[in-house]
C-alpha atoms as a PDB file:
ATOM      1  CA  UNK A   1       0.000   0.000   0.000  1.00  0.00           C
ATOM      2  CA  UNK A   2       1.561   3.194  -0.860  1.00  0.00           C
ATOM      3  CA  UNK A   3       1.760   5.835   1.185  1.00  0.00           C
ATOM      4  CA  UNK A   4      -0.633   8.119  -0.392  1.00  0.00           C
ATOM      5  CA  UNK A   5      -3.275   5.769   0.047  1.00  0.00           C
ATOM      6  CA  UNK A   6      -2.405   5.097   3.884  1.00  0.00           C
ATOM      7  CA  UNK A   7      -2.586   8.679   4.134  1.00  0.00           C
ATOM      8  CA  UNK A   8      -6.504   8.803   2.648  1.00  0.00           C
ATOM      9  CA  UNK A   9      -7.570   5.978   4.859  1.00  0.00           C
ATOM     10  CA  UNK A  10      -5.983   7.434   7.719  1.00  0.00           C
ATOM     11  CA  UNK A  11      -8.000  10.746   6.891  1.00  0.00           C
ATOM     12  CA  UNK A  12     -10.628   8.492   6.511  1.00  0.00           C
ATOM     13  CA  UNK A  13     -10.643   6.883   9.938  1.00  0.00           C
ATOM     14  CA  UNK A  14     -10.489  10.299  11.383  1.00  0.00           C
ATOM     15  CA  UNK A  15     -13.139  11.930   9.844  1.00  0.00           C
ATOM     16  CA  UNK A  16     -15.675   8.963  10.994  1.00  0.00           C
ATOM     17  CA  UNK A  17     -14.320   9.331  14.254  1.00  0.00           C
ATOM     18  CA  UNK A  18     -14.725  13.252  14.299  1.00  0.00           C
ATOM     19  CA  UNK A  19     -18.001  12.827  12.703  1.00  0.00           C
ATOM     20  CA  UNK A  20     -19.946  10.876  15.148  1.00  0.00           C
ATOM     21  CA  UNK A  21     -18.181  12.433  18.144  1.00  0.00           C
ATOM     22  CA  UNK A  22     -20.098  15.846  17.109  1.00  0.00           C
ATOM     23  CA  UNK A  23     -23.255  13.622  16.626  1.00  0.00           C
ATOM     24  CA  UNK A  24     -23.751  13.385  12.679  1.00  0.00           C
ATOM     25  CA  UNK A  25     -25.263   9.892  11.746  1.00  0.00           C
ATOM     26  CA  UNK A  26     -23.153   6.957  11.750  1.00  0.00           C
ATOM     27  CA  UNK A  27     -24.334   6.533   7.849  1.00  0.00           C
ATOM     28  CA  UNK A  28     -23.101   9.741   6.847  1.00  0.00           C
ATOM     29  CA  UNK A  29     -20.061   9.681   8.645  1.00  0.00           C
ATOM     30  CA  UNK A  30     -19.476   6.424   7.142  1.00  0.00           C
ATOM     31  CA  UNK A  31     -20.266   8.116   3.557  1.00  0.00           C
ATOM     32  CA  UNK A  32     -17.597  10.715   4.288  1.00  0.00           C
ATOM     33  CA  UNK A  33     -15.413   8.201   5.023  1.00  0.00           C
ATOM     34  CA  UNK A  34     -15.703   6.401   2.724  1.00  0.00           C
ATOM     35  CA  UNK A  35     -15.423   9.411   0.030  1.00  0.00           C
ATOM     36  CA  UNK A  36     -12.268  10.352   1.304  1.00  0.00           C
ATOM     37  CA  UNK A  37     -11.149   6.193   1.364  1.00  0.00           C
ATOM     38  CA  UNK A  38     -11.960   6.474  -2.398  1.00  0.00           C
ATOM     39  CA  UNK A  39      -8.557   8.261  -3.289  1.00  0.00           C
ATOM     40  CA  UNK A  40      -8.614  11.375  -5.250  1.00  0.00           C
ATOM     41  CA  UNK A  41     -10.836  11.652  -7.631  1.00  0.00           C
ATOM     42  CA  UNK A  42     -10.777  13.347 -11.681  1.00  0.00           C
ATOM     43  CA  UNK A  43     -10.893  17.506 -10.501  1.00  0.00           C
ATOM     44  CA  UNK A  44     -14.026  17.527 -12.709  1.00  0.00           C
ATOM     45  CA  UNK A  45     -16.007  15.129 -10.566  1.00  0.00           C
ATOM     46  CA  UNK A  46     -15.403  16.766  -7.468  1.00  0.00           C
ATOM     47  CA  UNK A  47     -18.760  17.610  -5.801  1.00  0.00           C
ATOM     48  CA  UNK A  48     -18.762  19.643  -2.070  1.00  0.00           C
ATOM     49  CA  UNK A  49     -21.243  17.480   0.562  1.00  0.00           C
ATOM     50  CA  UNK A  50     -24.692  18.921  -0.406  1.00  0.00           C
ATOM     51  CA  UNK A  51     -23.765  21.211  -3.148  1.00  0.00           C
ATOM     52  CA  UNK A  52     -26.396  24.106  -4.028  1.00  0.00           C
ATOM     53  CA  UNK A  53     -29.232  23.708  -6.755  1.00  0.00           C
ATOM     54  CA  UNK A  54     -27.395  24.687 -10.151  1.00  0.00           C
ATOM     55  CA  UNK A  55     -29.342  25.990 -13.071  1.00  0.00           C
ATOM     56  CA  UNK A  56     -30.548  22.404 -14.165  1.00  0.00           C
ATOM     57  CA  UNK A  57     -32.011  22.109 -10.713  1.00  0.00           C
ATOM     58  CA  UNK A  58     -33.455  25.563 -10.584  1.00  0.00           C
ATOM     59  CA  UNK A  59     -34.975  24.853 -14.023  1.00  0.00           C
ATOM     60  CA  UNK A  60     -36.970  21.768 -13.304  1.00  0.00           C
ATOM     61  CA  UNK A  61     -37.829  23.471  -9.851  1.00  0.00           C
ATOM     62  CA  UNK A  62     -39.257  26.335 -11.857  1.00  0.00           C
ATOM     63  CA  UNK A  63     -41.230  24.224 -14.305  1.00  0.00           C
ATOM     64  CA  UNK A  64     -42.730  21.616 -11.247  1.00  0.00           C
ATOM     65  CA  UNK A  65     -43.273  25.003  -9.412  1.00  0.00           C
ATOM     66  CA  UNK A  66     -45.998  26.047 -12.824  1.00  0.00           C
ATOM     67  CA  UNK A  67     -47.123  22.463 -12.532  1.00  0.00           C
ATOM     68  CA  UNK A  68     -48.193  22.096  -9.242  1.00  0.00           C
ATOM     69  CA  UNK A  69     -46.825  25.395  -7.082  1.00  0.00           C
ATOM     70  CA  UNK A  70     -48.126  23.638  -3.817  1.00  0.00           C
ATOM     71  CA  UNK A  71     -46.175  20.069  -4.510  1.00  0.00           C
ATOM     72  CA  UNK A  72     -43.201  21.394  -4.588  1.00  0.00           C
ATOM     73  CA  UNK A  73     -40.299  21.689  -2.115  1.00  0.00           C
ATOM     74  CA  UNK A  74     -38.308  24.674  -0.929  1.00  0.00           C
ATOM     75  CA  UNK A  75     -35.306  24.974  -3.403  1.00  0.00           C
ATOM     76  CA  UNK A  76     -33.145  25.564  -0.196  1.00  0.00           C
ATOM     77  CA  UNK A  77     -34.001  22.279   0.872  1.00  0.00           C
ATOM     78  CA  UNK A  78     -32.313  20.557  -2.210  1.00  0.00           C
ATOM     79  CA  UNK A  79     -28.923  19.605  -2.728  1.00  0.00           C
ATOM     80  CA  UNK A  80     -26.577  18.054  -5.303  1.00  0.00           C
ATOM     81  CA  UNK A  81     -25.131  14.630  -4.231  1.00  0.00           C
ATOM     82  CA  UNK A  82     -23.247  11.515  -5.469  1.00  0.00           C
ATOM     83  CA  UNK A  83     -25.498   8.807  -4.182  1.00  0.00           C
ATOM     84  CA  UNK A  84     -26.247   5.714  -5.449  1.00  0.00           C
ATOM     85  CA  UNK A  85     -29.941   6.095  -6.309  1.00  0.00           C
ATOM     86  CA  UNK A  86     -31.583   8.997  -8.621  1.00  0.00           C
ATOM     87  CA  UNK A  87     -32.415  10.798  -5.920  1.00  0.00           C
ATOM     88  CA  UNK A  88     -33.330  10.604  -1.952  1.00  0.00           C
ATOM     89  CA  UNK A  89     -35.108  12.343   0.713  1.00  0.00           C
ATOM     90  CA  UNK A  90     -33.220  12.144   4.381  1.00  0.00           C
ATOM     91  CA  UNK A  91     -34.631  14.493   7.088  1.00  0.00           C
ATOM     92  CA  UNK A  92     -36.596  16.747   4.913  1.00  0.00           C
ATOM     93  CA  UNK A  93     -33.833  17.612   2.496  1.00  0.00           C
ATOM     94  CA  UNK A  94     -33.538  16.224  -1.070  1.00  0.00           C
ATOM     95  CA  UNK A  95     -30.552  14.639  -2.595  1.00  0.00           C
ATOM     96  CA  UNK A  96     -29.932  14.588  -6.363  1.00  0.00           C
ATOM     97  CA  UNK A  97     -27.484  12.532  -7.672  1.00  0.00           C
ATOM     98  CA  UNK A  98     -25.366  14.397 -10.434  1.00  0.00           C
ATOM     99  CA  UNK A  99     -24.640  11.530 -12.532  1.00  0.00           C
ATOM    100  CA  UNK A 100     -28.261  10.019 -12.460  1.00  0.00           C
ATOM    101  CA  UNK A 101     -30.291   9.731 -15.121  1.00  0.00           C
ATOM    102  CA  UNK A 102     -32.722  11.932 -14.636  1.00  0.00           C
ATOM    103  CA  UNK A 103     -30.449  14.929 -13.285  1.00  0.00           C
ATOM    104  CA  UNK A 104     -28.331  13.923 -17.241  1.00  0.00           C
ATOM    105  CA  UNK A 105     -31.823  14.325 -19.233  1.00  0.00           C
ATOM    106  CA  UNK A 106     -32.446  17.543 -17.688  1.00  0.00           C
ATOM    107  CA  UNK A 107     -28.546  18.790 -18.683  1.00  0.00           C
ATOM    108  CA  UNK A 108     -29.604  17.592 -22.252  1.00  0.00           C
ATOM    109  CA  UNK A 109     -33.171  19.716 -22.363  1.00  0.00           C
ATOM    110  CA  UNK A 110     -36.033  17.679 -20.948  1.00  0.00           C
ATOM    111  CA  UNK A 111     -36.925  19.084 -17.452  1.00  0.00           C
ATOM    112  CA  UNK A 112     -39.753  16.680 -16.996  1.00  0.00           C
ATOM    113  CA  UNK A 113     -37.969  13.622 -15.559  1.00  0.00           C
ATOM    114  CA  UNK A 114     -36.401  15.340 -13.368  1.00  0.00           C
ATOM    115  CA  UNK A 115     -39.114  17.774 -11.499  1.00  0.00           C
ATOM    116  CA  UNK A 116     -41.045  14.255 -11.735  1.00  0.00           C
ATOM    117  CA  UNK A 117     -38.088  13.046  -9.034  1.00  0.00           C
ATOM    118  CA  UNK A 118     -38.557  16.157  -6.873  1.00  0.00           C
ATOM    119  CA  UNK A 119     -41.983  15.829  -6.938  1.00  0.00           C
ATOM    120  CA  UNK A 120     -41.873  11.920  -5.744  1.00  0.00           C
ATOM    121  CA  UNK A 121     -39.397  13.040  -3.293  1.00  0.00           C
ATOM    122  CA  UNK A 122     -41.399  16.002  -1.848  1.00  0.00           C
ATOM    123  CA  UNK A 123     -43.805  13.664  -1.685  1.00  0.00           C
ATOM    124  CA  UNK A 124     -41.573  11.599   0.828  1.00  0.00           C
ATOM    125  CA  UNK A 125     -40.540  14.493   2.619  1.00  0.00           C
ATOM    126  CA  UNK A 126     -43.997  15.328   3.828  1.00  0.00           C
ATOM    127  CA  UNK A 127     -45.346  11.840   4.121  1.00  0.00           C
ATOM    128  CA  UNK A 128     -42.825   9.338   4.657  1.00  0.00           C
ATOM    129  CA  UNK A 129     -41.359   6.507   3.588  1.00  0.00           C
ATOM    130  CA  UNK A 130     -44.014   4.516   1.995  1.00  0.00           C
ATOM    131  CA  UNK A 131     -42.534   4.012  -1.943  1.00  0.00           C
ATOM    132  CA  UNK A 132     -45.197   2.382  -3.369  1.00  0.00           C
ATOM    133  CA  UNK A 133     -47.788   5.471  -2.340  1.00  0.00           C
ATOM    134  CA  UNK A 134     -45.023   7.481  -3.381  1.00  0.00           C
ATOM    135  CA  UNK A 135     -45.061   5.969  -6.849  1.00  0.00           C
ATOM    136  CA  UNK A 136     -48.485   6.396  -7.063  1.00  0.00           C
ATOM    137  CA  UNK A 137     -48.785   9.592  -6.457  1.00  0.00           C
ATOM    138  CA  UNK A 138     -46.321  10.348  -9.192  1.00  0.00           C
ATOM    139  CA  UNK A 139     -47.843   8.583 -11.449  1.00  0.00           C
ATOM    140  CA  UNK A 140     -51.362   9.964 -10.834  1.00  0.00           C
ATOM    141  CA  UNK A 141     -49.373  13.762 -11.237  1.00  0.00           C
ATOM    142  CA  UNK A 142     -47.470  12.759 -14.376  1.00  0.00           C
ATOM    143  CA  UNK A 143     -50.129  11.559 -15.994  1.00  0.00           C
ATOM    144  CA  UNK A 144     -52.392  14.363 -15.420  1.00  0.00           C
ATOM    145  CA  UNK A 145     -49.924  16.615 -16.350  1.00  0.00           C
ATOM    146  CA  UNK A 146     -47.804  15.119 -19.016  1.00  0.00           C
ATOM    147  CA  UNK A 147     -50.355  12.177 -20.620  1.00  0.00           C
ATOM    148  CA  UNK A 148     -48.303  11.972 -23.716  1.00  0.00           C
ATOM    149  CA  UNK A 149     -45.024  10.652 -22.020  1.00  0.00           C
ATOM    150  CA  UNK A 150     -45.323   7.223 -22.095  1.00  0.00           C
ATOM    151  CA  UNK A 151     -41.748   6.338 -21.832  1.00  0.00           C
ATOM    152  CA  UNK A 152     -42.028   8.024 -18.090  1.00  0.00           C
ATOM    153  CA  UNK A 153     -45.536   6.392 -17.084  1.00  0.00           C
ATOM    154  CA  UNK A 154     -44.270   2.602 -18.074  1.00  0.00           C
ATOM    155  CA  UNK A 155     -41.097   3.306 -16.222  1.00  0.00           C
ATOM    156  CA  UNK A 156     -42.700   4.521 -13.169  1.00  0.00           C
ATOM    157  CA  UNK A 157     -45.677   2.127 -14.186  1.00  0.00           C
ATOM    158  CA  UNK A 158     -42.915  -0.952 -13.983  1.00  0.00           C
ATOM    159  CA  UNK A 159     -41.316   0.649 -10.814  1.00  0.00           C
ATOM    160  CA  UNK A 160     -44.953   0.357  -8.847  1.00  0.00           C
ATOM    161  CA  UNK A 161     -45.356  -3.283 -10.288  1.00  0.00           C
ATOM    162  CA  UNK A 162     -41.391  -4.561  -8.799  1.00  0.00           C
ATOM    163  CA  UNK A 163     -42.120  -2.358  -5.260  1.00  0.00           C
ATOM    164  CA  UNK A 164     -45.808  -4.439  -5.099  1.00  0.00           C
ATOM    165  CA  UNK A 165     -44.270  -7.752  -6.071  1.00  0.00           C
ATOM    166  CA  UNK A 166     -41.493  -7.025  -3.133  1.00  0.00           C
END
């Protein structure tokens, strides 16, 4: 093991530690750790913890916000992250993952996927957990408000059918 790499664990190990001795989550900390146990990473993939809505975010906010003004979430309370999934809700704020899907379609001109995934995650935010109401709801919104996109309501339509059979 070299000794730039000892170094990052290390750095690692410390920032858990620090972490949950101020009280953050023991799953975040462990994300932090294990962002910094990742080695350096390409300077244009670098995103801060909980980066601020950019334009693409702003733009799909703005076009859910004509939609449906009172479905949709504070654009304070949404933040750019590298997560695993499209996007999350944790405590009332929303995570958007960058490199999703989604968030991509958006950077290319089609806002609709997108404020679809901060609706469905608003939708957490005020009501919980439950995915398979969650999905439902979104569903019920996209297709009274965007009929013609099949390619969404089958994927979201297929999504319902996997969370039911689980």
């Amino acid at each position: 093991m070299s000794r730039r790499w000892r170094e990052y664990l290390t750095r690692a190990h410390l920032i858990e530690r620090q972490a949950l001795g101020v009280g953050i989550a023991h799953e975040r900390a462990g994300l932090l750790a294990q962002r910094v146990a990742s080695g350096p990473a390409p300077r244009e993939s670098l995103l801060r913890v909980g980066e601020a809505p950019d334009a693409t975010l702003r733009a799909a906010h703005a076009l859910l916000w004509t939609l449906a003004p009172a479905e949709t979430p504070q654009l304070d309370a949404i933040r750019l992250l590298n997560i695993p999934a499209e996007g999350q809700c944790r405590r009332g704020a929303i995570y958007i993952n960058p490199g999703g899907s989604y968030y991509r379609a958006a950077k290319g001109g089609d806002l609709l996927p997108l404020a679809l995934l901060l609706h469905h995650e608003q939708h957490h935010a005020r009501h919980g957990a439950d995915e398979r109401w969650a999905l439902r709801v979104t569903l019920r919104f996209l297709k009274q408000h965007a009929p013609q996109r099949w390619d969404l309501i089958e994927e979201i339509t297929h999504r319902l059918k996997v969370t039911e059979w689980a």
